[in-house]
Protein backbone atom coordinates (compact mmCIF):
# COMPACT_ATOMS: atom_id res chain seq x y z
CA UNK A 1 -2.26 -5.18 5.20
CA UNK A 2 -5.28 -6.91 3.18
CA UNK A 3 -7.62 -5.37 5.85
CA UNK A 4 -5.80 -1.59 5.07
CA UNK A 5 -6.28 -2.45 1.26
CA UNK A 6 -9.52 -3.06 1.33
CA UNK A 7 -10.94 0.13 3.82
CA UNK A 8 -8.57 2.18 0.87
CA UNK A 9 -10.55 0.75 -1.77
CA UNK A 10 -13.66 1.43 -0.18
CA UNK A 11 -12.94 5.42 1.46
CA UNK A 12 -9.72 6.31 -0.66
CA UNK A 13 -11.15 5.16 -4.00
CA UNK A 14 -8.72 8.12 -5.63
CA UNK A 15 -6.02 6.36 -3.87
CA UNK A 16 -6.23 3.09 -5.42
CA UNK A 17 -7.73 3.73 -9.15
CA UNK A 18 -4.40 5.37 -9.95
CA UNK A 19 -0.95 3.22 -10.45
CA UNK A 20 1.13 6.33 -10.04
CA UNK A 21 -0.98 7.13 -6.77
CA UNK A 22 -0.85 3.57 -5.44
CA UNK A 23 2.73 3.50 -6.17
CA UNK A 24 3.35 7.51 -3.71
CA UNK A 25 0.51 7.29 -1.55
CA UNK A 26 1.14 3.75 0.03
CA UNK A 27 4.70 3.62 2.31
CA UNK A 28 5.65 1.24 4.54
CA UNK A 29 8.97 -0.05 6.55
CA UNK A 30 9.49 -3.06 8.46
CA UNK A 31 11.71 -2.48 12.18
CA UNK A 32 12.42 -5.31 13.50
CA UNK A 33 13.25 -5.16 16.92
CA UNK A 34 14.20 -8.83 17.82
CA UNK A 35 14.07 -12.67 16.61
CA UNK A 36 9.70 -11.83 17.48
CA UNK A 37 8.60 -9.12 17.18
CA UNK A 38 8.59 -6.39 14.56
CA UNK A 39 6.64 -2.67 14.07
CA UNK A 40 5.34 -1.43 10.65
CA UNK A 41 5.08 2.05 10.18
CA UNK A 42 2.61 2.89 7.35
CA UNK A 43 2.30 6.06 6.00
CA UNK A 44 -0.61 7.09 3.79
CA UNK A 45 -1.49 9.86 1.48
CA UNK A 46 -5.58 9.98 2.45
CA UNK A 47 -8.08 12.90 0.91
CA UNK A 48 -11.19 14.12 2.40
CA UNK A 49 -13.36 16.55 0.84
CA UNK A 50 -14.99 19.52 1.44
CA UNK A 51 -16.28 22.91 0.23
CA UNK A 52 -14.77 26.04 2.07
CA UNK A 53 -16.06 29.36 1.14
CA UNK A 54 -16.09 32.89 2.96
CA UNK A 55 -18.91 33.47 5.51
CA UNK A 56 -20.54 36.17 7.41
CA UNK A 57 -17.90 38.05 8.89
CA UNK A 58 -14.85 36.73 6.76
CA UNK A 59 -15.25 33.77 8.88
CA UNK A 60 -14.34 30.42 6.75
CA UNK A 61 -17.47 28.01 6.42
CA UNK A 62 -16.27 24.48 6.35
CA UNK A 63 -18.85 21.44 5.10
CA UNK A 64 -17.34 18.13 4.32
CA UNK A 65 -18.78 16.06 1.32
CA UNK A 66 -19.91 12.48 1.06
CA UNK A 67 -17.28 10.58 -0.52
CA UNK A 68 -18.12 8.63 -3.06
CA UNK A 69 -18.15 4.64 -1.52
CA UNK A 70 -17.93 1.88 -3.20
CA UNK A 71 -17.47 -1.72 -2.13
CA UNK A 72 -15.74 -4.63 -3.65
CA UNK A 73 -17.46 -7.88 -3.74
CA UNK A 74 -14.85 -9.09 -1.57
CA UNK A 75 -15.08 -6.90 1.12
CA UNK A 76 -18.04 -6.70 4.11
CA UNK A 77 -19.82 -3.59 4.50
CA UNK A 78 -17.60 -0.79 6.52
């Protein structure tokens, strides 16, 4: 989970600057399935932009953004 939490703070910044986002975009459960072994499903509510606007022939033209990246001074270089 500290690796997860720090990629999000890096490429979700949106995600993480928000209590009220931290709090619906960050899920978890914990199945365990004997005395060893367990699985975590994590469920995440991730945003990537882009710019969509009408092309030549009504066809949608699609370009993705940089995201803005920053990175904490705890955390290596993604």
């Amino acid at each position: 989970m500290v690796g997860l939490i720090a990629w999000l703070k890096v490429h979700q910044l949106d995600l993480m600057a928000n209590e009220e986002t931290r709090k619906q975009g960050i899920a978890f459960e914990v199945d365990f399935n004997n005395h060893e072994t367990v699985d975590i499903p994590i469920k995440l509510d991730l945003t990537e932009r882009a710019a969509v606007k009408t092309g030549e022939a009504s066809c949608l033209d699609i370009k993705h953004l940089v995201e803005i990246q920053h990175t904490p001074p705890y955390a290596d270089e993604f």
